[in-house]
C-alpha atoms as a PDB file:
ATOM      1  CA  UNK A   1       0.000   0.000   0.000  1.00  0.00           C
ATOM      2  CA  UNK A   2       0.802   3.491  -0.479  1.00  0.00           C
ATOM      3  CA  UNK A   3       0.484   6.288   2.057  1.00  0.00           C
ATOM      4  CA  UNK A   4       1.180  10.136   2.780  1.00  0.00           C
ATOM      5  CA  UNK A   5       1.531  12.210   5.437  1.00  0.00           C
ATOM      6  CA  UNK A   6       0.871  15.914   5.495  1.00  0.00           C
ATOM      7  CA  UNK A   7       0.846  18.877   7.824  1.00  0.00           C
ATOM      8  CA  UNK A   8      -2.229  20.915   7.387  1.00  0.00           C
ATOM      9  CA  UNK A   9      -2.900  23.614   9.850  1.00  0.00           C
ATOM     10  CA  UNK A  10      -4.068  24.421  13.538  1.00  0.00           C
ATOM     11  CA  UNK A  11      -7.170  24.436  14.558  1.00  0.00           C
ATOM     12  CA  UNK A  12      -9.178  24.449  18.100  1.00  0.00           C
ATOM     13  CA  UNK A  13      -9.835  21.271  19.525  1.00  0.00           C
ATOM     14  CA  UNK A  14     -13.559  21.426  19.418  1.00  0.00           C
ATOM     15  CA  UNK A  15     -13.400  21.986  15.656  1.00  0.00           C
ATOM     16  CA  UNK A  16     -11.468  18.910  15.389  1.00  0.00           C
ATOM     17  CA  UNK A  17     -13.683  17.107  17.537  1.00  0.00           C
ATOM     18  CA  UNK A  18     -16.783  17.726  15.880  1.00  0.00           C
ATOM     19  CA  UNK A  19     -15.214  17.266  12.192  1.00  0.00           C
ATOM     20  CA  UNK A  20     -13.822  13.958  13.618  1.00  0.00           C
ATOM     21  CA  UNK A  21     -17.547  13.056  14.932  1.00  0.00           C
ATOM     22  CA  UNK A  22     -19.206  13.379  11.807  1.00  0.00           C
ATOM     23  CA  UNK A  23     -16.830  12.421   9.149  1.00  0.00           C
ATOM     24  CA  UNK A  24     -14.579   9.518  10.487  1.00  0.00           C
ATOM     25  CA  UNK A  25     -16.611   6.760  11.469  1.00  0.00           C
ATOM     26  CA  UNK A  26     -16.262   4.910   8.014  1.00  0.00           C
ATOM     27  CA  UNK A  27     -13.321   2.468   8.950  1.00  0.00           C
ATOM     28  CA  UNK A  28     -12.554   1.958   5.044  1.00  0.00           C
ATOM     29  CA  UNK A  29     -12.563   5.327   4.376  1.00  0.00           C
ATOM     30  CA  UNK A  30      -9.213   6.423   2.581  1.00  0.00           C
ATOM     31  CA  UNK A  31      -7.917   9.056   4.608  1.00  0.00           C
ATOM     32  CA  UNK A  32      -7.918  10.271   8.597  1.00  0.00           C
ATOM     33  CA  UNK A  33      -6.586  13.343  10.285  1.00  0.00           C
ATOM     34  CA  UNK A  34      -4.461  13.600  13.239  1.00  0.00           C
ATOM     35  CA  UNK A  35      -4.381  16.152  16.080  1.00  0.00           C
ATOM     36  CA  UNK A  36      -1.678  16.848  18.643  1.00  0.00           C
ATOM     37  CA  UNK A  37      -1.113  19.096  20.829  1.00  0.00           C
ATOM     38  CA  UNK A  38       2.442  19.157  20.526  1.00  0.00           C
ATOM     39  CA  UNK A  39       4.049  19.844  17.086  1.00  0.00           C
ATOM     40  CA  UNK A  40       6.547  16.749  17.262  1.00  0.00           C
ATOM     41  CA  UNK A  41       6.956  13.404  15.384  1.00  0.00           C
ATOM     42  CA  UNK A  42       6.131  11.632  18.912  1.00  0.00           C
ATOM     43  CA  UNK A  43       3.132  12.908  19.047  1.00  0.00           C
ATOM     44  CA  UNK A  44       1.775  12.512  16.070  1.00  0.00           C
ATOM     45  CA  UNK A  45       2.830   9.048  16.040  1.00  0.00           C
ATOM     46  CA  UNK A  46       0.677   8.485  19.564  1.00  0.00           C
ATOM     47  CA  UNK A  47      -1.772  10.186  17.927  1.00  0.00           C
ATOM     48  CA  UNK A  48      -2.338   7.663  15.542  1.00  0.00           C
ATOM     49  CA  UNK A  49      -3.162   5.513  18.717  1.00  0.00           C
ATOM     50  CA  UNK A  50      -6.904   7.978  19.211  1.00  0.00           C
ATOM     51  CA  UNK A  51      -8.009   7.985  15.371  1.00  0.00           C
ATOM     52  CA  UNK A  52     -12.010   6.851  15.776  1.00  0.00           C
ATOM     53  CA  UNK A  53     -12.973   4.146  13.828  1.00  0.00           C
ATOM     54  CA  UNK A  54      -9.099   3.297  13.174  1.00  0.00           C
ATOM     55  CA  UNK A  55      -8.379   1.930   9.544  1.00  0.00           C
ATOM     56  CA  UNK A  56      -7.002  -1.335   8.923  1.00  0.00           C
ATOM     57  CA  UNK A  57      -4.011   0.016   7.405  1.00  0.00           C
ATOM     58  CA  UNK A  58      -0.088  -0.785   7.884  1.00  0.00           C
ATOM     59  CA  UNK A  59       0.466   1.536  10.424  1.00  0.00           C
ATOM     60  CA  UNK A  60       4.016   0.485  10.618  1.00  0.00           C
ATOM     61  CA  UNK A  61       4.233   1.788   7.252  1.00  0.00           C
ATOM     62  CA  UNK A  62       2.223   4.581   8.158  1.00  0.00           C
ATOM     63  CA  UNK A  63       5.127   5.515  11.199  1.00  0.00           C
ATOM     64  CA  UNK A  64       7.803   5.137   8.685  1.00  0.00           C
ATOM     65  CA  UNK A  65       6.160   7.399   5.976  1.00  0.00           C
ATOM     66  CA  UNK A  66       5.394  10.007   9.528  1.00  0.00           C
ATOM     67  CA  UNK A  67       9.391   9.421  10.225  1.00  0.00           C
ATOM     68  CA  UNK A  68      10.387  10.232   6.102  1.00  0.00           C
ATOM     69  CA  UNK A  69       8.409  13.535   6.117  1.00  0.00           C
ATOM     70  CA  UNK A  70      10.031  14.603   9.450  1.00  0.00           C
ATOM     71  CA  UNK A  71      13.299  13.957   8.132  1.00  0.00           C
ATOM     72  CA  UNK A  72      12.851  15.792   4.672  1.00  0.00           C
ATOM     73  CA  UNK A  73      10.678  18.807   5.759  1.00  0.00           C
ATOM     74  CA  UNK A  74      12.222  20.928   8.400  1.00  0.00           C
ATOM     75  CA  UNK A  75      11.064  23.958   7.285  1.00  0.00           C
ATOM     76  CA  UNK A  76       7.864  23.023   6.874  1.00  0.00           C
ATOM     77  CA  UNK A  77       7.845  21.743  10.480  1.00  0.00           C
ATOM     78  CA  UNK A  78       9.353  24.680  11.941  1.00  0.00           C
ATOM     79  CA  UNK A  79       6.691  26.480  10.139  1.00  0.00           C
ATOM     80  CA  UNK A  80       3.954  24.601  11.744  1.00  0.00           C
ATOM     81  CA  UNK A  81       5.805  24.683  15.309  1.00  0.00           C
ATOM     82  CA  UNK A  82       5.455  28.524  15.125  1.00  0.00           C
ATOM     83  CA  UNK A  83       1.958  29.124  13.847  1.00  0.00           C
ATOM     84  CA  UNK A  84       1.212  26.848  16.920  1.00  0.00           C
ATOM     85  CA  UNK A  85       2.454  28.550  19.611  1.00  0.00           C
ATOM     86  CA  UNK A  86       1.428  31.977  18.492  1.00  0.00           C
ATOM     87  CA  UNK A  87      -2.239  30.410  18.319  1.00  0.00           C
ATOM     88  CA  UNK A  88      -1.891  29.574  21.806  1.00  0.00           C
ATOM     89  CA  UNK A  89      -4.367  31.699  23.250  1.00  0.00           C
ATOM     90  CA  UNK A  90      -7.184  29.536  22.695  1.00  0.00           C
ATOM     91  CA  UNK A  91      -6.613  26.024  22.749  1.00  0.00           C
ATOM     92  CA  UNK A  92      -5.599  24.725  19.487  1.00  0.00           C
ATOM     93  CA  UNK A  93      -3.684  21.877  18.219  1.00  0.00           C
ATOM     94  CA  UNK A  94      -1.729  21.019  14.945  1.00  0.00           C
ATOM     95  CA  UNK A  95      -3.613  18.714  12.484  1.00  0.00           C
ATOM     96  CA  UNK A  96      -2.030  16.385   9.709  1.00  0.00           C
ATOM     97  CA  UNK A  97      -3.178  14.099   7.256  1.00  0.00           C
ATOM     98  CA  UNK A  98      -3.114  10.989   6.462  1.00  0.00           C
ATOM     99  CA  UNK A  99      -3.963   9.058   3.370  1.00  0.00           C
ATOM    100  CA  UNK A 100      -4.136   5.451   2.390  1.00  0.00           C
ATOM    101  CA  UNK A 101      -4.021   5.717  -1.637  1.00  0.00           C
ATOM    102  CA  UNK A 102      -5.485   2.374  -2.179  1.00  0.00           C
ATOM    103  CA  UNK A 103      -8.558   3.169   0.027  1.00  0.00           C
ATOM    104  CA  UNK A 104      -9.091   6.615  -1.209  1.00  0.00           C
ATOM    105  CA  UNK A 105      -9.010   4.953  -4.688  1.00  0.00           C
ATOM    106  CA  UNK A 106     -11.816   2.705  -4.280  1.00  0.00           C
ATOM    107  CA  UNK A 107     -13.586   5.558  -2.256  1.00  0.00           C
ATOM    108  CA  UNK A 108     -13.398   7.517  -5.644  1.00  0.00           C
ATOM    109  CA  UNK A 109     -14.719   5.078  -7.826  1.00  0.00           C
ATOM    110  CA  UNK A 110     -17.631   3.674  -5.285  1.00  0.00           C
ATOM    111  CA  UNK A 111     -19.374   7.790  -5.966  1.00  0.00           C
ATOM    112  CA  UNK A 112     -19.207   6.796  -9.149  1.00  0.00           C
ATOM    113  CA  UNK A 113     -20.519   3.639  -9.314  1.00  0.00           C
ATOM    114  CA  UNK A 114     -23.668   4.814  -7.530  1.00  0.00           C
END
């Protein structure tokens, strides 16, 4: 299987609540999103551990695709460290993505099919 893994933003944690509520209880769905609280490879990888509905996907794959983005976007994740701790007044965490290609694939072509 094929995977990514993408920083997208920060958000508040009731945002990500509620969009995790109504949009990720489909366990074959082909991508989830991540929140933590801490900008940091660590944590997203424990956050992997609290996805709802958790795909059966390789998620030692999944870690090691995590551990190649850390290692070939620094600026990208010093970006993302920065925009969240200046949002800090409210409390807001970091969210990334990540996508199973396979299972998006099939997700794609099941709309159609209908």
């Amino acid at each position: 299987m094929s995977y990514s893994f993408d920083i997208l933003g920060v958000t508040r944690v009731l945002t990500f609540f509620n969009y995790q509520q109504q949009h990720e209880q489909n366990p074959h769905r082909g991508k989830t999103y991540l929140g933590s609280y801490e900008c940091s490879l660590d944590a997203f990888i424990k956050s992997t551990k609290m996805i709802p509905s958790r795909p059966n996907w390789d998620w030692d794959e999944v870690t090691n695709i995590m551990i190649k983005f850390w290692l070939k976007n620094e600026e990208k994740i010093s970006y993302w460290k920065k925009e969240l701790i200046s949002g800090k007044q409210e409390e807001n965490i970091i969210i990334a993505r990540v996508v199973n290609f396979e299972a998006l694939r099939n997700e794609l072509e099941s709309l159609f099919e209908a």
